[in-house]
Protein backbone atom coordinates (compact mmCIF):
# COMPACT_ATOMS: atom_id res chain seq x y z
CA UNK A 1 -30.21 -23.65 -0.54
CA UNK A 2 -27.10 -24.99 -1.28
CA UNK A 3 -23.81 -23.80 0.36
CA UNK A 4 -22.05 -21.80 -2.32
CA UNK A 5 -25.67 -19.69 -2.74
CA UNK A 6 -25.31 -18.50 1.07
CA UNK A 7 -22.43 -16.36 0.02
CA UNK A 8 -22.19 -13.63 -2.66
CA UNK A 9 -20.45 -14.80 -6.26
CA UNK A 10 -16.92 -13.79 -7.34
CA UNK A 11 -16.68 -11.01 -9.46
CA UNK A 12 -14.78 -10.56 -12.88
CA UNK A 13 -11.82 -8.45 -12.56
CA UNK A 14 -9.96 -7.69 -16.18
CA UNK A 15 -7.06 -5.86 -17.47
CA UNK A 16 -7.14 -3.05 -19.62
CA UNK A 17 -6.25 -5.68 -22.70
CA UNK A 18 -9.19 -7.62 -22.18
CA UNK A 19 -11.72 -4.96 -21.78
CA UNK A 20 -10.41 -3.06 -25.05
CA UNK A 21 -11.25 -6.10 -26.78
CA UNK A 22 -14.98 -6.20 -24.82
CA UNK A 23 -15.39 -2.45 -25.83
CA UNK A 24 -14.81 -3.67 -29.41
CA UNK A 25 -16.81 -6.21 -29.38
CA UNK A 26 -19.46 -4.08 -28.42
CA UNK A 27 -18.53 -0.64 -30.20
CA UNK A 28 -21.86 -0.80 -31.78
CA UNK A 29 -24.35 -1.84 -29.17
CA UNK A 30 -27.39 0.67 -28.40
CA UNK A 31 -27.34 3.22 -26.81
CA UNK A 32 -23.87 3.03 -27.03
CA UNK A 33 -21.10 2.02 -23.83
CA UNK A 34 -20.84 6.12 -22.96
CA UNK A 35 -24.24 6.71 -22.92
CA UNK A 36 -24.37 3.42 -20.80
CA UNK A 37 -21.68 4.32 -18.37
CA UNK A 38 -23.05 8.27 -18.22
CA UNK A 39 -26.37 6.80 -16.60
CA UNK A 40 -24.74 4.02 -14.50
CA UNK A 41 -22.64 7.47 -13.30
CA UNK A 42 -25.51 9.51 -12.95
CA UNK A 43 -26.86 6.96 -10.43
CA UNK A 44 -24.30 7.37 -8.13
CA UNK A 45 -23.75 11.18 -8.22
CA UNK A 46 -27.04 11.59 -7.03
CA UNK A 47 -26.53 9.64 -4.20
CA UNK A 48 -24.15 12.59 -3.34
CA UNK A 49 -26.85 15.75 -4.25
CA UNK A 50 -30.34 17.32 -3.35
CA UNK A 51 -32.28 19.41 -5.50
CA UNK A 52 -31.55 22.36 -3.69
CA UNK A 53 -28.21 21.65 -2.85
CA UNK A 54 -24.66 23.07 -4.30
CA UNK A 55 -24.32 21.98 -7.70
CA UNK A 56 -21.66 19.49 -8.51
CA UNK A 57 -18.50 19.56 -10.56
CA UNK A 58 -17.16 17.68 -12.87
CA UNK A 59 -13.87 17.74 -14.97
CA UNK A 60 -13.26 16.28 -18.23
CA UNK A 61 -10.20 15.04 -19.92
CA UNK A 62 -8.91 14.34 -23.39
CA UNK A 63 -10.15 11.15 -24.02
CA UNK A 64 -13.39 8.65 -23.05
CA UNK A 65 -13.48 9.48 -19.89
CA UNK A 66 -14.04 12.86 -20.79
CA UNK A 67 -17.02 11.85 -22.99
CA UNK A 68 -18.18 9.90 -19.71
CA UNK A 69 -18.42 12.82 -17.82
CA UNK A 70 -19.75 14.89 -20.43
CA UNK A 71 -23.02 12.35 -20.89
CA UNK A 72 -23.00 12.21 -17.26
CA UNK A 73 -23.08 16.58 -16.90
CA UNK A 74 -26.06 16.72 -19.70
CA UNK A 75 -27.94 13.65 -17.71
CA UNK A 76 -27.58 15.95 -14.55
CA UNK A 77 -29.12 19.05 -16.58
CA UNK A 78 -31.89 16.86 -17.74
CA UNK A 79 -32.32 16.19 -14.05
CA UNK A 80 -32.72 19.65 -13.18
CA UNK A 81 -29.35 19.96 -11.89
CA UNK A 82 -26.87 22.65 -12.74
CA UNK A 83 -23.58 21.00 -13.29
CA UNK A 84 -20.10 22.97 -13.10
CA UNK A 85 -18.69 21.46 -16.02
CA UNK A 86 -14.71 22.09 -17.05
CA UNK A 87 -12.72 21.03 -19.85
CA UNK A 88 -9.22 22.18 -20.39
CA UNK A 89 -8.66 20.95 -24.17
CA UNK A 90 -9.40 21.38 -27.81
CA UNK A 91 -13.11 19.81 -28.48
CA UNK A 92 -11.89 18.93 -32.10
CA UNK A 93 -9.21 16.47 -30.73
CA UNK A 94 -11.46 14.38 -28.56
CA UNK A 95 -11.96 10.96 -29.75
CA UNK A 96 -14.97 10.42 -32.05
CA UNK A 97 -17.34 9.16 -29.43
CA UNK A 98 -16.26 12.01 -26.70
CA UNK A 99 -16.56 14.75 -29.41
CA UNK A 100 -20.04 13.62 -29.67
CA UNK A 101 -21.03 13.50 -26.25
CA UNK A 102 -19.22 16.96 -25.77
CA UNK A 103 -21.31 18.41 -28.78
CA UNK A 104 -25.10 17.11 -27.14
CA UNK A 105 -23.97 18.50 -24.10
CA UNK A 106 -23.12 21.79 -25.43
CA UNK A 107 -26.71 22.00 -27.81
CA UNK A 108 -28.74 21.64 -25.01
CA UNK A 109 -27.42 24.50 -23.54
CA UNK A 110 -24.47 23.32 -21.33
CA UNK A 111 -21.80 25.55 -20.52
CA UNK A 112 -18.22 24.54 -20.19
CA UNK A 113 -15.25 26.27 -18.23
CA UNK A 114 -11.63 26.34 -18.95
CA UNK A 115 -10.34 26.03 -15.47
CA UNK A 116 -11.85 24.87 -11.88
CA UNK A 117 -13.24 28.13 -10.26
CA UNK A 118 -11.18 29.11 -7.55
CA UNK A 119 -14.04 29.50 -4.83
CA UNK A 120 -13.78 26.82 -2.54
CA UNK A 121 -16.27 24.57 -0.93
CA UNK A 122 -19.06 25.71 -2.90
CA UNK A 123 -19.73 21.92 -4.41
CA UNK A 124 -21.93 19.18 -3.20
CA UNK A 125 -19.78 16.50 -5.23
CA UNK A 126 -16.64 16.21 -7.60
CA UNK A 127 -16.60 13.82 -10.62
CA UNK A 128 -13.38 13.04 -11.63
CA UNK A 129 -13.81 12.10 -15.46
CA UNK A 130 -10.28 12.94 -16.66
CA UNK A 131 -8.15 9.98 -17.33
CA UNK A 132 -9.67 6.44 -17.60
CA UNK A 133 -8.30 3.10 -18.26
CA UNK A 134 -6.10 3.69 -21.00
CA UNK A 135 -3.35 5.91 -18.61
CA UNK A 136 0.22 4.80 -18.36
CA UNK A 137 2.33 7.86 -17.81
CA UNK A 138 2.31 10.92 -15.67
CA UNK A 139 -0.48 13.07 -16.30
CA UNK A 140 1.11 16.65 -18.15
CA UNK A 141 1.35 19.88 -16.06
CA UNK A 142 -2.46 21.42 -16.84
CA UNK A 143 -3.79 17.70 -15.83
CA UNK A 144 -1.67 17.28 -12.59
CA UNK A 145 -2.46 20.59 -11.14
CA UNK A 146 -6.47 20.07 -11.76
CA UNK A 147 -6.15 16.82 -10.23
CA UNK A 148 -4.46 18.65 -6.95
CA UNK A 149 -7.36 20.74 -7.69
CA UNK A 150 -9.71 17.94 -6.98
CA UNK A 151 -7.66 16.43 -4.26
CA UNK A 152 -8.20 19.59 -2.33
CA UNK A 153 -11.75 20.56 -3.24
CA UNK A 154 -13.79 19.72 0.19
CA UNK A 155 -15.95 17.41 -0.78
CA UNK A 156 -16.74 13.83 -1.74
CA UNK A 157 -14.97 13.18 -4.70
CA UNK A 158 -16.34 10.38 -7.24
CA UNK A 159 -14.09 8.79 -9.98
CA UNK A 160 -15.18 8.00 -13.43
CA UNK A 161 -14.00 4.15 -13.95
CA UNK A 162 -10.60 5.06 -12.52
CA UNK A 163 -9.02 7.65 -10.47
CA UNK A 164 -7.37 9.54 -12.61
CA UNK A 165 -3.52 9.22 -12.19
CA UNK A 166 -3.77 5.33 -10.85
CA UNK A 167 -2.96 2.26 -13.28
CA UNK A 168 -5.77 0.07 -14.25
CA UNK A 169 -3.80 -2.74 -14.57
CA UNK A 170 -1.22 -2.62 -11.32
CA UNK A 171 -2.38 0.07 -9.21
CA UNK A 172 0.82 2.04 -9.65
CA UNK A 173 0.51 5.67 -8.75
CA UNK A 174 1.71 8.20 -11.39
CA UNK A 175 1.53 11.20 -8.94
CA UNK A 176 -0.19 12.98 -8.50
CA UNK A 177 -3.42 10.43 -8.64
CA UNK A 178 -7.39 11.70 -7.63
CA UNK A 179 -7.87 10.10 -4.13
CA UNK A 180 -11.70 9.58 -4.18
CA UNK A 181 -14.61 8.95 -2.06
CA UNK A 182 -16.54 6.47 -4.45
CA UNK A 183 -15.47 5.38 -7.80
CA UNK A 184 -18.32 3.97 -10.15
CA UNK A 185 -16.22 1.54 -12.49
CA UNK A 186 -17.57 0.47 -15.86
CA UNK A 187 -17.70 -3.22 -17.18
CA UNK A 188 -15.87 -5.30 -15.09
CA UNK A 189 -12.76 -4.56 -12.26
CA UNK A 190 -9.55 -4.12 -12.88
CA UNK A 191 -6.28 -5.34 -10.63
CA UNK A 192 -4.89 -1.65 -10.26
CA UNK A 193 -8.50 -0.82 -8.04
CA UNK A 194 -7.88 -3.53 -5.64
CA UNK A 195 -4.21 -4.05 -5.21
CA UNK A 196 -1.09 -1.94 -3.98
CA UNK A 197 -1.83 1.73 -3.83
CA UNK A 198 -5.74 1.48 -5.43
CA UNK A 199 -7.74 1.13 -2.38
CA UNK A 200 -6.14 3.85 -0.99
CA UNK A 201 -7.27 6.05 -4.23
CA UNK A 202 -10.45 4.36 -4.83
CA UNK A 203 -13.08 4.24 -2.04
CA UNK A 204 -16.38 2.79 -2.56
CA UNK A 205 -16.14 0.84 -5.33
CA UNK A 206 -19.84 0.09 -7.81
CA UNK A 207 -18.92 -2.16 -10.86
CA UNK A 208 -21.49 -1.39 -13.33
CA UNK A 209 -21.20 -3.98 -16.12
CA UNK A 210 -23.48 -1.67 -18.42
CA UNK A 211 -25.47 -4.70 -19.28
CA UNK A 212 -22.91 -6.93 -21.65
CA UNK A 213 -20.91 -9.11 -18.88
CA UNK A 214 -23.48 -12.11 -19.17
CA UNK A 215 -22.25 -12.35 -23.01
CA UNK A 216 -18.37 -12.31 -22.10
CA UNK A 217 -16.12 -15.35 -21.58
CA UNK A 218 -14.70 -15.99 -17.51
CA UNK A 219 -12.64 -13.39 -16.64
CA UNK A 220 -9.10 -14.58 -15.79
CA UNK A 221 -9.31 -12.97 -12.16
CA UNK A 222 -11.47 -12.74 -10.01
CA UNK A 223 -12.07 -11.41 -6.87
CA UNK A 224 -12.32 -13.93 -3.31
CA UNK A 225 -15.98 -14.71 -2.05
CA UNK A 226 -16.30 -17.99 0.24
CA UNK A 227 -18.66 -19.22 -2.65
CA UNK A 228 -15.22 -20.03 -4.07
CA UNK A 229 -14.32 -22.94 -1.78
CA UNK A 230 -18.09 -23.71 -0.16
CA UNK A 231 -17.22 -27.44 -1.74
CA UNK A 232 -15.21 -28.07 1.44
CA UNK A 233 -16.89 -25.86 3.60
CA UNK A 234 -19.13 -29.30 4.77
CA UNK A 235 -20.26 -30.30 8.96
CA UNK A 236 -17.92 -32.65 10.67
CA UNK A 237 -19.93 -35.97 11.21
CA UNK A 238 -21.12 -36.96 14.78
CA UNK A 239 -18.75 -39.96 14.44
CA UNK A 240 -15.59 -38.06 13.96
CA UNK A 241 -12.25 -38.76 15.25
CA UNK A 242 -8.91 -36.69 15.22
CA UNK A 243 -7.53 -39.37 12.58
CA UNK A 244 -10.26 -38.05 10.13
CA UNK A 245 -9.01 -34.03 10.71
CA UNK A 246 -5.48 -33.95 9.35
CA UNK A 247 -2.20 -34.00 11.05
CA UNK A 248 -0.51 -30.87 10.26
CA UNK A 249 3.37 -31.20 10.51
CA UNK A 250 5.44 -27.66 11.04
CA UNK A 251 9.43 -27.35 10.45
CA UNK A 252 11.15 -24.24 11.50
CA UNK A 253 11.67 -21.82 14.24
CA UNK A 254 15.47 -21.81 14.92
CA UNK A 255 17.01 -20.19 17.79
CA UNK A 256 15.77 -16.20 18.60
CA UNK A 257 12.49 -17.60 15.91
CA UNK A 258 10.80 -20.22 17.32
CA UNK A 259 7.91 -17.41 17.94
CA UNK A 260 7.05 -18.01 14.05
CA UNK A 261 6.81 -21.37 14.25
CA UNK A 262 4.49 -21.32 17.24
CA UNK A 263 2.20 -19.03 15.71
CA UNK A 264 1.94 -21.25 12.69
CA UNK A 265 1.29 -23.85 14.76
CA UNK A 266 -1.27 -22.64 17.03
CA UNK A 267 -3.05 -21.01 14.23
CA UNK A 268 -3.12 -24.76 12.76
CA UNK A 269 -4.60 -26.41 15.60
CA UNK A 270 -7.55 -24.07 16.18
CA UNK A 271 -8.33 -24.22 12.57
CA UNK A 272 -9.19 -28.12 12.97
CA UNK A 273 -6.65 -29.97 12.31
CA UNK A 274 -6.58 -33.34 14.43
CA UNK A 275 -3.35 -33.64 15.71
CA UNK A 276 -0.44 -30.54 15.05
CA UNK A 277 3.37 -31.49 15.21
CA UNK A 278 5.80 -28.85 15.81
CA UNK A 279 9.61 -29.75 14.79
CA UNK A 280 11.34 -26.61 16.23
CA UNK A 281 15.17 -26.19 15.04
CA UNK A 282 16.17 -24.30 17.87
CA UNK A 283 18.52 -27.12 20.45
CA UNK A 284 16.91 -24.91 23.56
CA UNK A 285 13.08 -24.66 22.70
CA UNK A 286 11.22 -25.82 25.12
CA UNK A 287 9.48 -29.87 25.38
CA UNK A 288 6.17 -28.33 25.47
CA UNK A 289 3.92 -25.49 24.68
CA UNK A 290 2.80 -23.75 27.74
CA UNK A 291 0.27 -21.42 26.03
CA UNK A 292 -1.03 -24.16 23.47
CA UNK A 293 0.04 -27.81 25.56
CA UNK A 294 -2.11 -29.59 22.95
CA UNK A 295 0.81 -29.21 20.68
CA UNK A 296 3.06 -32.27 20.03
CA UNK A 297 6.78 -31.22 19.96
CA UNK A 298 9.48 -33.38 17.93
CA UNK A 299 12.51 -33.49 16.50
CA UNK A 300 12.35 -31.99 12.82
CA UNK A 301 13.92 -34.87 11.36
CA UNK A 302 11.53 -36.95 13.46
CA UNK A 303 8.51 -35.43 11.97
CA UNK A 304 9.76 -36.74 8.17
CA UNK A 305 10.93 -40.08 8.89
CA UNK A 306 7.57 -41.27 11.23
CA UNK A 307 5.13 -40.11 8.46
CA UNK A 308 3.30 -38.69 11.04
CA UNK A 309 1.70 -35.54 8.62
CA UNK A 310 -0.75 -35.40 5.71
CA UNK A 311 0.51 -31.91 5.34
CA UNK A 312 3.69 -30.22 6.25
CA UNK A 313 4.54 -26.23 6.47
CA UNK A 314 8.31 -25.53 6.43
CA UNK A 315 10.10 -22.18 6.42
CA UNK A 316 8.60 -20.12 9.68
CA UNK A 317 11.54 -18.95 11.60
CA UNK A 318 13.51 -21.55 9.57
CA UNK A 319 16.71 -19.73 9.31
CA UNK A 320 19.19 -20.81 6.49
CA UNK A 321 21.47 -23.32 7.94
CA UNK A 322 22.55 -26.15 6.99
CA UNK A 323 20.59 -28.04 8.55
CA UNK A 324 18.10 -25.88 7.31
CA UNK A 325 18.77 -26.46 3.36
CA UNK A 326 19.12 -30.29 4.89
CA UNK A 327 15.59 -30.44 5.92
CA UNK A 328 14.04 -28.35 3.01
CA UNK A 329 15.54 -30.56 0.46
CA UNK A 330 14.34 -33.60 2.62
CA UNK A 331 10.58 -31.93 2.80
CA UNK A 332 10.30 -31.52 -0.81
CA UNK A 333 10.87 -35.23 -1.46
CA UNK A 334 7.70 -36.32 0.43
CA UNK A 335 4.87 -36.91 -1.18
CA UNK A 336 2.70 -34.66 1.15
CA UNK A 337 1.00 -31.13 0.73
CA UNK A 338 3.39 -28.66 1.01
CA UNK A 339 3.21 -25.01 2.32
CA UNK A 340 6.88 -23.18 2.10
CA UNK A 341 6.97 -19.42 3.71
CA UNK A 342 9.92 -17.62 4.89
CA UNK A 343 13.18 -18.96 5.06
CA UNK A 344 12.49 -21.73 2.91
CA UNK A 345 11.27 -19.45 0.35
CA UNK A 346 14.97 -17.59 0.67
CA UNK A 347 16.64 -21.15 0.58
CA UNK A 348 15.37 -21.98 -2.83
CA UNK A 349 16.00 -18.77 -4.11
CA UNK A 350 19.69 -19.09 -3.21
CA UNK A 351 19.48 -22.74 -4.63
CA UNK A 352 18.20 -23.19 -8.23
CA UNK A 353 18.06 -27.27 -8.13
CA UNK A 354 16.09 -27.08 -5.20
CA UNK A 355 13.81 -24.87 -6.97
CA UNK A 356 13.93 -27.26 -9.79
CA UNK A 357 12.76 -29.70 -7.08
CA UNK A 358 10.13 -28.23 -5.99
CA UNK A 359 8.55 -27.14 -9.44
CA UNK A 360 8.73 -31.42 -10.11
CA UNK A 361 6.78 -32.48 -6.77
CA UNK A 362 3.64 -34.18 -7.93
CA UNK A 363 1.66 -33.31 -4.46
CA UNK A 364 0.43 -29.75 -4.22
CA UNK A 365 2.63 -26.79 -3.41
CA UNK A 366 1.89 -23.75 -2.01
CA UNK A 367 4.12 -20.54 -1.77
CA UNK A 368 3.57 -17.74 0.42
CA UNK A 369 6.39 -14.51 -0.46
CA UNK A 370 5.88 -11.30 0.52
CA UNK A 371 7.02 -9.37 -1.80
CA UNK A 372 10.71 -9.05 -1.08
CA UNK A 373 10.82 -13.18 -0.81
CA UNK A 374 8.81 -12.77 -4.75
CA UNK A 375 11.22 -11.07 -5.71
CA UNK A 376 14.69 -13.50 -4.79
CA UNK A 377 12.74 -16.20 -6.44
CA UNK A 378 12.16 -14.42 -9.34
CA UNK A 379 15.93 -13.28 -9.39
CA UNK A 380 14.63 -8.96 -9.58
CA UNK A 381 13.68 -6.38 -6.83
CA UNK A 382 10.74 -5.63 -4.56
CA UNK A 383 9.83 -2.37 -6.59
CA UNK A 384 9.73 -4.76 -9.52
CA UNK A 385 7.34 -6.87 -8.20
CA UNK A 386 5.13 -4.54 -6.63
CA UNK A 387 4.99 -2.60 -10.17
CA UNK A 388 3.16 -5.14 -11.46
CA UNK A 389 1.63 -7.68 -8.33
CA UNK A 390 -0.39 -10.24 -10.84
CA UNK A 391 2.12 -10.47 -13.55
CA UNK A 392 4.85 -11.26 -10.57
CA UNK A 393 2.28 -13.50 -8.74
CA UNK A 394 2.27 -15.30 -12.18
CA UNK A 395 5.25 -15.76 -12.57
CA UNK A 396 6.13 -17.52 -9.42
CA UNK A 397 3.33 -19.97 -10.14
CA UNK A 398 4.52 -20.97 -13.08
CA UNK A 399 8.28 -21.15 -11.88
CA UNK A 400 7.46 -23.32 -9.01
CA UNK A 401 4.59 -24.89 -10.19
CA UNK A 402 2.67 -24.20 -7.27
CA UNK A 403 -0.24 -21.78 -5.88
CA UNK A 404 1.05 -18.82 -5.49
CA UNK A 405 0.15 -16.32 -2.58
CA UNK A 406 2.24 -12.95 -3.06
CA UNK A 407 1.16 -11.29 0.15
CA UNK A 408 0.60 -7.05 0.75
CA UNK A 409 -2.03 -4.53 0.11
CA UNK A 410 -4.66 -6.80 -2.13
CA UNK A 411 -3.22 -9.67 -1.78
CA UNK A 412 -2.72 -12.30 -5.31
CA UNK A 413 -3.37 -15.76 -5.65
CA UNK A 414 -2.20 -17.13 -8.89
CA UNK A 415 -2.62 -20.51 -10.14
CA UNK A 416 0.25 -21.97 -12.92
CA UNK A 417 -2.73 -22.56 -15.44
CA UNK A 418 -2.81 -18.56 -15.15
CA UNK A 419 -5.79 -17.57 -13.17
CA UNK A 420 -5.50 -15.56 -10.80
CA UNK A 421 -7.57 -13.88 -7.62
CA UNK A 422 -7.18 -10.53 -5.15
CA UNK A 423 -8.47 -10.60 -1.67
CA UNK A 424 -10.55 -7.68 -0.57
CA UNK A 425 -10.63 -8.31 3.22
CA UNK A 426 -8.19 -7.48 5.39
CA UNK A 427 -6.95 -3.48 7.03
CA UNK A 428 -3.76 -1.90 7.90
CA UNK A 429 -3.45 -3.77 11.48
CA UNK A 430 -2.18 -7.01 9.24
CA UNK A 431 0.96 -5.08 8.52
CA UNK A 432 2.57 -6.75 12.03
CA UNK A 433 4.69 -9.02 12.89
CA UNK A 434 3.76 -12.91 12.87
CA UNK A 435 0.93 -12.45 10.28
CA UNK A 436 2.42 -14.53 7.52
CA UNK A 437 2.91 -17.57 10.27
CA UNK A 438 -0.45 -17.66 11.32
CA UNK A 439 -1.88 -17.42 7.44
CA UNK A 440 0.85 -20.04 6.92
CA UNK A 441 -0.96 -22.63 9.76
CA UNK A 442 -4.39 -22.05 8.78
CA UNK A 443 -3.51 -22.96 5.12
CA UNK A 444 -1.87 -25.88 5.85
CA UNK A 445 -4.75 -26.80 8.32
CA UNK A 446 -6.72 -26.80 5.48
CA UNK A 447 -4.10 -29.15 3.16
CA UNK A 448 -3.93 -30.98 5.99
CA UNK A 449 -8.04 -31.64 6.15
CA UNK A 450 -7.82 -32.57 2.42
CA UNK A 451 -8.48 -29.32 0.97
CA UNK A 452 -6.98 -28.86 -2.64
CA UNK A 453 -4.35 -26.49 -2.64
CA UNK A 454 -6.19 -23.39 -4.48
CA UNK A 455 -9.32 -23.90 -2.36
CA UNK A 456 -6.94 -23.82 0.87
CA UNK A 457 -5.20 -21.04 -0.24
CA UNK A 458 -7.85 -18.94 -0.77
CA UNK A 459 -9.85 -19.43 1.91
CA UNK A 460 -7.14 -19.20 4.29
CA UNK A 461 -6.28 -16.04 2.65
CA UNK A 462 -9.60 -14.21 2.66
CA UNK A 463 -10.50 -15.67 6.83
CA UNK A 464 -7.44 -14.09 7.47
CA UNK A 465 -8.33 -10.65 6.69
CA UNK A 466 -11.54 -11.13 7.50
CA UNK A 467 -10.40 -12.14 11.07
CA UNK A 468 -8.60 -8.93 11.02
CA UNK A 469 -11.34 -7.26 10.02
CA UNK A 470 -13.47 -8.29 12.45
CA UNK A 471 -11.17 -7.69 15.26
CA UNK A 472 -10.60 -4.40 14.20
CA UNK A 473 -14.33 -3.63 14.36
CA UNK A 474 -14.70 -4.47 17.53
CA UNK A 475 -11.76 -1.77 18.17
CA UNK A 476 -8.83 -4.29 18.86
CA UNK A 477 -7.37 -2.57 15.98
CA UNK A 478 -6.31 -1.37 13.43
CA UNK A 479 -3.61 0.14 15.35
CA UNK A 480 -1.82 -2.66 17.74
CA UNK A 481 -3.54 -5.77 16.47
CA UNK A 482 -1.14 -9.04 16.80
CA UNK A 483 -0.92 -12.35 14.97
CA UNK A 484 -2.31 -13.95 17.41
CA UNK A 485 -5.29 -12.33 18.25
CA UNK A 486 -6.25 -12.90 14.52
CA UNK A 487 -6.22 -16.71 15.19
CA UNK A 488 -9.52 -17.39 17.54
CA UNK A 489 -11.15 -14.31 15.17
CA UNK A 490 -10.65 -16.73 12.38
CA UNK A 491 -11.57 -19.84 13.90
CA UNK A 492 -14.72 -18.00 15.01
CA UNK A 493 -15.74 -17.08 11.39
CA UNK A 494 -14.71 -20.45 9.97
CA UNK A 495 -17.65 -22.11 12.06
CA UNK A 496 -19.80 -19.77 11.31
CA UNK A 497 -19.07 -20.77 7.58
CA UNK A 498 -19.90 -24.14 8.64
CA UNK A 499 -22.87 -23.65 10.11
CA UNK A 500 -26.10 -24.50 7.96
């Protein structure tokens, strides 16, 4: 068994652009994609009923993913179900395909209501099959007040693809949007279920690639598994020493910060590195680490000039100085990997040659904005860049030449030849102070070990919220978990990873 095989694959996740051009390419196939994505549907629904059970609903829109949940209400009638089925709409303006699956549903024998009956909890499941992929607006009056409708039915709710009201592509909200139990998605995923507000709408998510995705070409993004970077994931030989580990080199924490730069720190040591070097700003920090002594603590400048790093982190706690600007610009001429988070982020926004410098460093780069640092690089707003999280993720790569990490709710990693990857793991407990300094020390742990820079960054992304996850399991969270709890949580799964 090799490494990669001990965890699950990555999965494809496409834009709406991409999978019109699949649904094209397949427009013949037999039986055809809605008759496909009806059964993959009906599987799930009846994880939700019981033969003698309330009978579920399910509403149908105007366009395919109407004709989805009208195969989907005949399958259930063929199962001996009787499905509540509603349509609010004209059957002679559905699209060719949906007019069709509407029609067999209605010959054998299926009736269809105008409006959600106004009895409630008298349904064992609700299918939302009214808007799909194809949504970029908010849904009109009729539409919006069913989907309230289904938001307040009392029961498990299941989405058709997408819930209804949330962007495939950015996971935008036009309100209102069906908040669902499950969703059953058809083909491949798509960015706007993972990323910003989706996994609050989605729940459970099944992919159901209704038997085509083996004859597709590699999705641009993809989703984070550790089969991604199992290459480096090897055991330490018995003859190791902390010259073979990686000396990790940190610049930052300035006076009232120096907190950041400590977590980044301590996060690096306990993820391996052989020797960490701390170069704290601030003229009063202390000549030692009381909580983490193994720490070395230098001069900034001294940190640079003794080559003493094979990878360097600047920017926690940083400030913007000018001995801060002083340092950055002296950081970026080295040769070394390069992690820049924070301050330094802010720095280059505020200076375009420095930018400029950055984007020409031949070592490896790595950028790590939250989305309010995205957007002063990329000269626009934080409500621009969390509109669309991979096309602003892209950007940034490509701009700096570097891997990009654009941190929040489904995190993005995007590469400058354009790929691009969303983290799953991860809960509400990350949204604390100090989170971004400890990601920032485990990935440059990893640069520093000789990781290449994608492989570091998404590993260090996807421990981290794992890490998080974990604690929170264990009930040290979600509520009140800290940055540095999340560091021995993550040092604990990374062996794990190692083990054989």
């Amino acid at each position: 068994m090799t490494l990669s095989s001990r965890f699950p694959p990555p999965r494809p996740i496409r834009d709406v652009a991409a999978l019109r051009e699949i649904e094209a390419r397949h427009a013949d196939v037999k039986p055809p994609l809605m008759e496909r994505a009806g059964a993959a549907a009906l599987n799930e629904a009846l994880n939700f009923l019981a033969p003698d059970g309330p009978p579920p609903l399910i509403v149908c829109g105007p366009g395919n993913n109407g004709g989805d949940g009208f195969v989907l209400a005949r399958l259930l009638r063929e199962r001996g179900f009787a499905p509540v089925t509603v349509f609010t709409g004209k059957a002679h303006t559905l699209p060719a395909d949906a007019r069709a699956a509407h029609d067999r549903y209605r010959a054998g024998g299926g009736a269809i209501l105008a409006d959600i009956p106004s009895v409630g909890n008298q349904y064992a499941l609700a299918v939302d099959a009214l808007f799909g992929i194809g949504l970029r607006r908010l849904p009109e009056t009729i539409y919006a007040k069913l989907i309230d409708r289904i938001n307040g039915i009392g029961c498990p709710v299941l989405a058709l693809d997408i819930p209804s009201g949330l962007d495939a592509d950015t996971g935008r909200v036009f309100s209102p949007a069906v908040r669902a139990d499950a969703t059953v998605t058809f083909l491949a995923l798509k960015p706007g279920l993972l990323t910003l507000e989706g996994p609050d709408h989605c729940g459970v998510i099944s992919v159901q690639d209704l038997g085509i995705d083996g004859a597709e070409p590699p999705a641009r993004g993809q989703t984070i598994t550790p089969a991604l970077f199992a290459a480096h994931l090897k055991r330490r030989p018995l003859n190791s020493h902390k010259g073979m580990t990686g000396s990790v080199g940190i610049l930052g924490g300035d006076a009232g910060m120096t907190g950041a730069a400590l977590l980044a720190a301590r996060a690096a040591l306990k993820m391996g590195a052989g020797r960490v070097y701390l170069g704290l700003l601030d003229e009063a920090a202390p000549a030692v680490d009381a909580v983490q002594p193994e720490l070395m603590l230098r001069q900034p400048d001294d940190i640079l000039s003794a080559d003493l790093a094979t990878a360097l982190a600047i920017g926690p706690g940083l400030g913007r100085s000018a001995r801060a600007l002083a340092l950055l610009r002296q950081t970026a001429a080295t040769a070394l990997p390069l992690l820049l988070d924070a301050d330094a982020l802010n720095l280059i926004a505020e200076h375009p040659a420095l930018a400029k410098q950055i984007r020409r460093r031949s070592a490896p780069t790595l950028i790590t904005p939250h989305p309010l640092e995205a957007a002063r690089l990329l000269g626009s707003d934080a409500a621009t860049v969390q509109a669309d999280r991979v096309r602003a993720a892209l950007a940034l790569a490509e701009k700096l030449n570097a891997v990009a990490i654009l941190k929040g709710c489904g995190s993005v990693i995007a590469m400058p030849d354009e790929r691009w990857f969303i983290n799953g793991s991860g809960n509400p407990g990350m949204a604390s102070a100090g989170m971004g300094d400890v990601l920032s020390g485990i990935a440059t742990a990893l640069l520093a070990q000789g990781w290449a820079a994608e492989a570091a960054a998404l590993c260090a992304v996807h421990l981290h919220g794992l890490a998080a996850d974990l604690l929170a399991g264990g009930g040290n969270g979600p509520l009140g978990l800290t940055a540095s709890e999340t560091i021995d949580a993550a040092r604990r799964i990374f062996n794990i990873w190692h083990q054989p």
